[in-house]
C-alpha atoms as a PDB file:
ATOM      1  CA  UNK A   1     136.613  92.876  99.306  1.00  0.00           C
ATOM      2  CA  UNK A   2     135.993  90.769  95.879  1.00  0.00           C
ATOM      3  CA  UNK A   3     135.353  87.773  98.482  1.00  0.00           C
ATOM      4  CA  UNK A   4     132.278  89.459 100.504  1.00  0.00           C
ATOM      5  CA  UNK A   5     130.736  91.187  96.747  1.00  0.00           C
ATOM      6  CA  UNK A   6     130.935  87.022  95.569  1.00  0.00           C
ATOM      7  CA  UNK A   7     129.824  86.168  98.637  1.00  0.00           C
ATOM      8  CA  UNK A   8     126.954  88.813  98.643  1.00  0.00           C
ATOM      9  CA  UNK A   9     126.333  87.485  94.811  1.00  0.00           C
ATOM     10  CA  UNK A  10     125.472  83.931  95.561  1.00  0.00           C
ATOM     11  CA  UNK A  11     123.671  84.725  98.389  1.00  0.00           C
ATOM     12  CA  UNK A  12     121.149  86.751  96.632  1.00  0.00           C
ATOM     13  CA  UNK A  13     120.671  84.535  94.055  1.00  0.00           C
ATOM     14  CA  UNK A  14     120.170  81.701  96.308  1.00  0.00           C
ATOM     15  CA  UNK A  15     117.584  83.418  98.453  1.00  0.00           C
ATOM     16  CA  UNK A  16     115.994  84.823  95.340  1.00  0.00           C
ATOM     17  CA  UNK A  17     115.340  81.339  94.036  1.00  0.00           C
ATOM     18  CA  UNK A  18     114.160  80.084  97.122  1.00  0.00           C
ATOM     19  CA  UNK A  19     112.170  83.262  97.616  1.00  0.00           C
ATOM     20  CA  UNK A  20     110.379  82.734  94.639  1.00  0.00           C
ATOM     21  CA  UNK A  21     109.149  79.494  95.597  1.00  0.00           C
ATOM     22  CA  UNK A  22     107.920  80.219  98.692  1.00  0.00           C
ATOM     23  CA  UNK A  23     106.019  83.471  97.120  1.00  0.00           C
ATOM     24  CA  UNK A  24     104.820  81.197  94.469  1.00  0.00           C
ATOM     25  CA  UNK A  25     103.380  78.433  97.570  1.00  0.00           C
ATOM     26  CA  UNK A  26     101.899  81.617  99.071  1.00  0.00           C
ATOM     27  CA  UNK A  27     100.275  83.194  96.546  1.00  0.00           C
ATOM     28  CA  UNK A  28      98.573  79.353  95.038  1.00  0.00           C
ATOM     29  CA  UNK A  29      97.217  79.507  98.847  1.00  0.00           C
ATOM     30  CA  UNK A  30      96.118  83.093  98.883  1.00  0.00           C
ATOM     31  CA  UNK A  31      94.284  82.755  95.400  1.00  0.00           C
ATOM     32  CA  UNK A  32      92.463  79.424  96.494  1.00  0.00           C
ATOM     33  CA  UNK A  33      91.175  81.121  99.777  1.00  0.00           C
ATOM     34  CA  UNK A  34      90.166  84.010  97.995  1.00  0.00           C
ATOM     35  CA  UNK A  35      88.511  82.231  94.763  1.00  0.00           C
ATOM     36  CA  UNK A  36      86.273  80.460  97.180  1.00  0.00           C
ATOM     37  CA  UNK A  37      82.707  81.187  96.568  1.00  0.00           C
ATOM     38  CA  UNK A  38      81.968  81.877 100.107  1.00  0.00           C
ATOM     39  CA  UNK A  39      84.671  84.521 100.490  1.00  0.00           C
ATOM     40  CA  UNK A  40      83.778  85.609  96.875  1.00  0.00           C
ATOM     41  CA  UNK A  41      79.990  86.004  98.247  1.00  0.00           C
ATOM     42  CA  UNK A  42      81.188  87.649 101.878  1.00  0.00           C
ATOM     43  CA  UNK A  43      83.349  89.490  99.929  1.00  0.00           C
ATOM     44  CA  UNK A  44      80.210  91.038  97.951  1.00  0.00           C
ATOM     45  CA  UNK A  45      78.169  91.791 101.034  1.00  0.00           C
ATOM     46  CA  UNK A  46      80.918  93.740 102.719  1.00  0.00           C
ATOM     47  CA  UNK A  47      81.450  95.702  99.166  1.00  0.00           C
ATOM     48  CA  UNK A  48      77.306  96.718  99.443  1.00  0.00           C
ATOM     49  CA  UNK A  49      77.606  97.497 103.089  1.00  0.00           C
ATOM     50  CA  UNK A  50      80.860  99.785 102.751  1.00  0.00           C
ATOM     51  CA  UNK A  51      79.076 101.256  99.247  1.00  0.00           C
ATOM     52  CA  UNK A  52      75.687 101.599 101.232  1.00  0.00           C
ATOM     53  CA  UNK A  53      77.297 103.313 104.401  1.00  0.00           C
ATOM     54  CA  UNK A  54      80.053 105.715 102.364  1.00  0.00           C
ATOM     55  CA  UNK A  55      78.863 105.830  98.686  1.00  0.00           C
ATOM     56  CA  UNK A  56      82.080 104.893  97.295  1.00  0.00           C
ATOM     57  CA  UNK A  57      81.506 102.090  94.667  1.00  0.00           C
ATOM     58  CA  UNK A  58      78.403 103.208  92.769  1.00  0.00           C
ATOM     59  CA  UNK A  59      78.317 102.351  89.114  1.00  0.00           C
ATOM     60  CA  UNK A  60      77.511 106.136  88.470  1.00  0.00           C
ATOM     61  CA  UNK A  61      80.397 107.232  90.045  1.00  0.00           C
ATOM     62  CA  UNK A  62      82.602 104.913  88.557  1.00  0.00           C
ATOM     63  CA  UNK A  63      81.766 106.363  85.340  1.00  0.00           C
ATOM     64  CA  UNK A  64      83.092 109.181  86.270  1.00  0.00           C
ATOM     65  CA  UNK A  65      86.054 108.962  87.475  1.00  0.00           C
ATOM     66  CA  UNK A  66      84.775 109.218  91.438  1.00  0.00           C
ATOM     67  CA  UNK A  67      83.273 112.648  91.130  1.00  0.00           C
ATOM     68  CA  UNK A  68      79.657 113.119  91.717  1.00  0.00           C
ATOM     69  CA  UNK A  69      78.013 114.594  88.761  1.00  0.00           C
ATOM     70  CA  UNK A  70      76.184 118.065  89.826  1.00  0.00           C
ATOM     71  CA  UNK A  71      72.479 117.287  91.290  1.00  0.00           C
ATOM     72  CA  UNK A  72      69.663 117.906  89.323  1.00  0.00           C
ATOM     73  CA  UNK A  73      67.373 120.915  90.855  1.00  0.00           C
ATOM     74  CA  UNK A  74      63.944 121.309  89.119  1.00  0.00           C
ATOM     75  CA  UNK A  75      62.178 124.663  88.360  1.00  0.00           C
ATOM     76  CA  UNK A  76      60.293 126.024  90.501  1.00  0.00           C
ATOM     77  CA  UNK A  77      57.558 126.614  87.774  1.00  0.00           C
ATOM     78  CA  UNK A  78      57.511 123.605  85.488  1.00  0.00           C
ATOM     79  CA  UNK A  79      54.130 122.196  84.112  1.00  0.00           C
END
């Protein structure tokens, strides 16, 4: 039983270091894609199209805290 815990041990902390560099290769690749101006710029026309077509991701909203603030209705008899 002790053997297959030790052997359990050492495997986990060999796949955990190799793990780590592989998730460190991936993630250098995934931030270099996605710091690229031209995703950075598709990126921003797919945020205005989504905001344009739903309304999620207006600046008003976002101030507070994703609830619409109540509509203003005029009076009937200003002057």
């Amino acid at each position: 039983m002790k053997g297959i815990l030790l052997g359990a041990a050492v495997g986990y902390v060999l796949g955990a270091r190799a793990g780590r560099e592989r998730y460190e290769q991936i993630a250098r690749a995934f931030h270099a894609v996605a710091d690229h101006p031209a995703v950075q710029g598709a990126a921003g026309i797919v945020r205005a199209k989504v905001s344009e077509k739903t309304g999620f991701g207006r600046r008003s909203e976002a101030r507070t805290n994703g609830h619409r603030p109540d509509p203003v209705i005029p009076r009937a008899n200003a002057t």
